[in-house]
C-alpha atoms as a PDB file:
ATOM      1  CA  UNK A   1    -148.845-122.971  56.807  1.00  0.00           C
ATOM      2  CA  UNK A   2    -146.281-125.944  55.511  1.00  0.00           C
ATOM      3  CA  UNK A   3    -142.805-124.360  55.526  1.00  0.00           C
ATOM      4  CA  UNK A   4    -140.853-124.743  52.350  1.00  0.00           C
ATOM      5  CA  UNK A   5    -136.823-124.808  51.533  1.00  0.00           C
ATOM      6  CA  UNK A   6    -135.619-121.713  50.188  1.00  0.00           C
ATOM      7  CA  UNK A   7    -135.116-123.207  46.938  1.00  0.00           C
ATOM      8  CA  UNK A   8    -138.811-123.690  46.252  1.00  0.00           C
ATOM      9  CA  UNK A   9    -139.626-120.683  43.885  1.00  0.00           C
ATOM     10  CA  UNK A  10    -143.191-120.038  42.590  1.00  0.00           C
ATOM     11  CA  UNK A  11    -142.571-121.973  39.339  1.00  0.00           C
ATOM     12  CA  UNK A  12    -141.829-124.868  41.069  1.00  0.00           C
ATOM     13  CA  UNK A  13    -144.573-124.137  43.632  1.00  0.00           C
ATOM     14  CA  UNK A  14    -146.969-123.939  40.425  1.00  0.00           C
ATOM     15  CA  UNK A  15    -145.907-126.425  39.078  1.00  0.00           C
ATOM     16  CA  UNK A  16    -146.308-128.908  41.938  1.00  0.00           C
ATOM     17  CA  UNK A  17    -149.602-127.221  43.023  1.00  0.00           C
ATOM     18  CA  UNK A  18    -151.032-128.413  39.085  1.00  0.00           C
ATOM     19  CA  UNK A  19    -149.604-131.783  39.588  1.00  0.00           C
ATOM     20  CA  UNK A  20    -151.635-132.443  42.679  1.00  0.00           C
ATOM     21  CA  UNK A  21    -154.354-130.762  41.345  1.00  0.00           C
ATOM     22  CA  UNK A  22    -154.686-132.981  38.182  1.00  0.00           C
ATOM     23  CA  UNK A  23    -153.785-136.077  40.605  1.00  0.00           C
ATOM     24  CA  UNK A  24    -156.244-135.511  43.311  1.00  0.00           C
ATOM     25  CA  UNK A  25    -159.037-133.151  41.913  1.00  0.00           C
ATOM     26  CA  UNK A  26    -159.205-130.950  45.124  1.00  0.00           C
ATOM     27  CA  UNK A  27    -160.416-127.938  44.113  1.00  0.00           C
ATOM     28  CA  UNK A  28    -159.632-126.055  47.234  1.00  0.00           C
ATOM     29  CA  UNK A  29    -156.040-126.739  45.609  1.00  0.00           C
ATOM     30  CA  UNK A  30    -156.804-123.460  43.454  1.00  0.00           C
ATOM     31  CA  UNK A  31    -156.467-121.143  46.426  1.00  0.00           C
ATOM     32  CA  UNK A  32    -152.908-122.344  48.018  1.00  0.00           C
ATOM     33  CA  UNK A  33    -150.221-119.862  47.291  1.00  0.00           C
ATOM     34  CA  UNK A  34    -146.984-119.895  47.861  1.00  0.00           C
ATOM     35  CA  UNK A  35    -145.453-116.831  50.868  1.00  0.00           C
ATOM     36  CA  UNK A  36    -142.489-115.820  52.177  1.00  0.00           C
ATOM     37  CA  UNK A  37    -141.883-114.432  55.521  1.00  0.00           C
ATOM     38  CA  UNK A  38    -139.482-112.367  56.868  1.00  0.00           C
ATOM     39  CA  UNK A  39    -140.636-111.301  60.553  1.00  0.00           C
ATOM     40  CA  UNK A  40    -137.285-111.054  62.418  1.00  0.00           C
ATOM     41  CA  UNK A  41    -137.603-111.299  66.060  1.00  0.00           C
ATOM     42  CA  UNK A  42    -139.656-114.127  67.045  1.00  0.00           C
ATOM     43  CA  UNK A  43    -141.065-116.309  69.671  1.00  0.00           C
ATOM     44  CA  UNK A  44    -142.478-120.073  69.334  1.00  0.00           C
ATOM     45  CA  UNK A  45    -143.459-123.211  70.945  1.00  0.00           C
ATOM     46  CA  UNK A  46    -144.354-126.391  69.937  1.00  0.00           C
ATOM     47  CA  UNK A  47    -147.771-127.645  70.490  1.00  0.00           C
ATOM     48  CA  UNK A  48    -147.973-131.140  71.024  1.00  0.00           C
ATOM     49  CA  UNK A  49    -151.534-132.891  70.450  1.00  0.00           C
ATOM     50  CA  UNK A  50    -154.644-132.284  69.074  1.00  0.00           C
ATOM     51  CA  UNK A  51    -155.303-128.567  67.214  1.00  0.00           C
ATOM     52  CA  UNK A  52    -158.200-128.188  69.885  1.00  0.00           C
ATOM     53  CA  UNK A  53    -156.133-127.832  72.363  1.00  0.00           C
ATOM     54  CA  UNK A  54    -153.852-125.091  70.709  1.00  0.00           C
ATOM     55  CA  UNK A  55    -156.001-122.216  72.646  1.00  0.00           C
ATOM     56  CA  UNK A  56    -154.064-123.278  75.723  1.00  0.00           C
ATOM     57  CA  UNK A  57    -151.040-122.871  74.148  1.00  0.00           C
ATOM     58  CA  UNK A  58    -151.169-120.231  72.339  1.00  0.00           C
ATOM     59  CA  UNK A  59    -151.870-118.460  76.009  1.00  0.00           C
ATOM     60  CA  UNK A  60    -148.768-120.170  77.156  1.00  0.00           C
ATOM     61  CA  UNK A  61    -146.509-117.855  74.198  1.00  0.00           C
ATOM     62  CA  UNK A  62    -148.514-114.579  74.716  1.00  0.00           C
ATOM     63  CA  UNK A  63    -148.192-114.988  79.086  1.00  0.00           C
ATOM     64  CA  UNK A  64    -144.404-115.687  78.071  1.00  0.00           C
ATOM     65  CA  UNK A  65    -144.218-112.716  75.926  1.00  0.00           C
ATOM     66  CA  UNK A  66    -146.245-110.123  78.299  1.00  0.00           C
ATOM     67  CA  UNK A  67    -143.898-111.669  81.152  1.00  0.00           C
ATOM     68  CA  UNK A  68    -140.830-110.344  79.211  1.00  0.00           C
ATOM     69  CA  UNK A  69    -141.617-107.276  77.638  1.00  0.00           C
ATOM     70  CA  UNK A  70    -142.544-107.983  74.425  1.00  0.00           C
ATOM     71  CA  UNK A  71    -145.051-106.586  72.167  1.00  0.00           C
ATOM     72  CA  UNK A  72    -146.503-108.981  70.032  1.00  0.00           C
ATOM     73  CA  UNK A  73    -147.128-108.419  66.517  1.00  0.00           C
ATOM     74  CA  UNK A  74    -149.929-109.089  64.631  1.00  0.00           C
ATOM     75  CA  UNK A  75    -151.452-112.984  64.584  1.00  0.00           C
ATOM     76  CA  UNK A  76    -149.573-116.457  65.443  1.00  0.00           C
ATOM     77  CA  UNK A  77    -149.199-118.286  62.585  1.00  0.00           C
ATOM     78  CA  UNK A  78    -148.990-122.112  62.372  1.00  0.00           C
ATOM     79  CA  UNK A  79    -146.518-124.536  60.923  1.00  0.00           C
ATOM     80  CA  UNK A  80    -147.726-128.061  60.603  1.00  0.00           C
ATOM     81  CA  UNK A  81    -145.326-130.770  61.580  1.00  0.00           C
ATOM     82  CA  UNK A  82    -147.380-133.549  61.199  1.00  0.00           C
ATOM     83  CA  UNK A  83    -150.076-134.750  58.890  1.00  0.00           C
ATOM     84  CA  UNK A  84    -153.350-135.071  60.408  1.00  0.00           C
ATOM     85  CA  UNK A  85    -154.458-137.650  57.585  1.00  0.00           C
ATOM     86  CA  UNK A  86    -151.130-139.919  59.204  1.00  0.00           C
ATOM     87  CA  UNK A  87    -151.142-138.866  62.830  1.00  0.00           C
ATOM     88  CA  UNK A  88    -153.063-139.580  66.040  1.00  0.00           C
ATOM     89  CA  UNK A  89    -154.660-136.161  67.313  1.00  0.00           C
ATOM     90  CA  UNK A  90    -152.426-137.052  70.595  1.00  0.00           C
ATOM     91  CA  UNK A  91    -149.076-137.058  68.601  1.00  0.00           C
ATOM     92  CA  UNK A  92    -149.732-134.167  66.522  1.00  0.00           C
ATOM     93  CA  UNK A  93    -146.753-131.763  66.309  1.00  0.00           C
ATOM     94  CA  UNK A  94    -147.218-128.105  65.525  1.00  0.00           C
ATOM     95  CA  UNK A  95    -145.305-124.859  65.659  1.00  0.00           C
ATOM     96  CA  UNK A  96    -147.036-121.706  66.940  1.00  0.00           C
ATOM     97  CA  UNK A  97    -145.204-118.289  66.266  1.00  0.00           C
ATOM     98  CA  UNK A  98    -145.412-114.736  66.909  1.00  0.00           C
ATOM     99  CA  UNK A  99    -143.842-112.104  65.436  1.00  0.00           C
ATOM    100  CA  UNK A 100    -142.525-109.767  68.484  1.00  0.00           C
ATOM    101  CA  UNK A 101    -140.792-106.418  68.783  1.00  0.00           C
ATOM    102  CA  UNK A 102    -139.395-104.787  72.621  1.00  0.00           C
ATOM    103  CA  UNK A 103    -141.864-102.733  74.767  1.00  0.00           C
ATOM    104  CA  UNK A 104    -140.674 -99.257  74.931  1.00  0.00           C
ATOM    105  CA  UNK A 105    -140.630 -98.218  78.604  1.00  0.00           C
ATOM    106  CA  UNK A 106    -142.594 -95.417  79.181  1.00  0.00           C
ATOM    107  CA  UNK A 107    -140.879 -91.928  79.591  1.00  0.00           C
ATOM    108  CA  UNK A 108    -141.316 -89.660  82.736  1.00  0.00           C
ATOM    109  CA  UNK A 109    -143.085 -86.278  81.734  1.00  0.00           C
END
């Protein structure tokens, strides 16, 4: 995942995706799609360094939310910071998120 302004609609997503296409030939370029997300409570952390060390990580978040009560919701998702084609795998920088909702206690019978 790359996060996008607001103002990027799917013309202009379209549009850009054909431009690179016709620039760089990539035909993996064909399945990128444009997705908007709306998963209201949330917890993240930034992962610093190289993507095979996101595991360790990713445990960090899920002890933080089991610690305080909080359900997590489906799969982390990712949002690159930095360009791996640019960046050392030490200064990679890269936002791990869950959506999360409260644990309901659980009612005496």
């Amino acid at each position: 995942m790359i996060m996008q302004p607001e103002a990027v609609d799917e013309g202009m997503f379209v549009e850009a995706r054909e431009r690179a296409a016709a620039r760089k030939g990539n035909p993996i370029l064909s399945s990128v799609s444009l997705r908007r997300f709306r998963e209201g409570t949330s917890i993240q952390i930034l992962h610093l360094g190289p993507y095979e060390r996101e595991p360790d990580t990713v445990e960090r978040l899920e002890s933080f939310a089991a610690e305080n009560g909080l359900r997590l919701s489906g799969k982390h998702h990712e949002i690159y910071l930095s360009d791996p084609r640019r960046t050392t795998p030490e200064r990679l920088q890269t936002v791990i998120r869950y959506a999360v909702s409260r644990e309901e206690a659980a009612e005496d019978v």
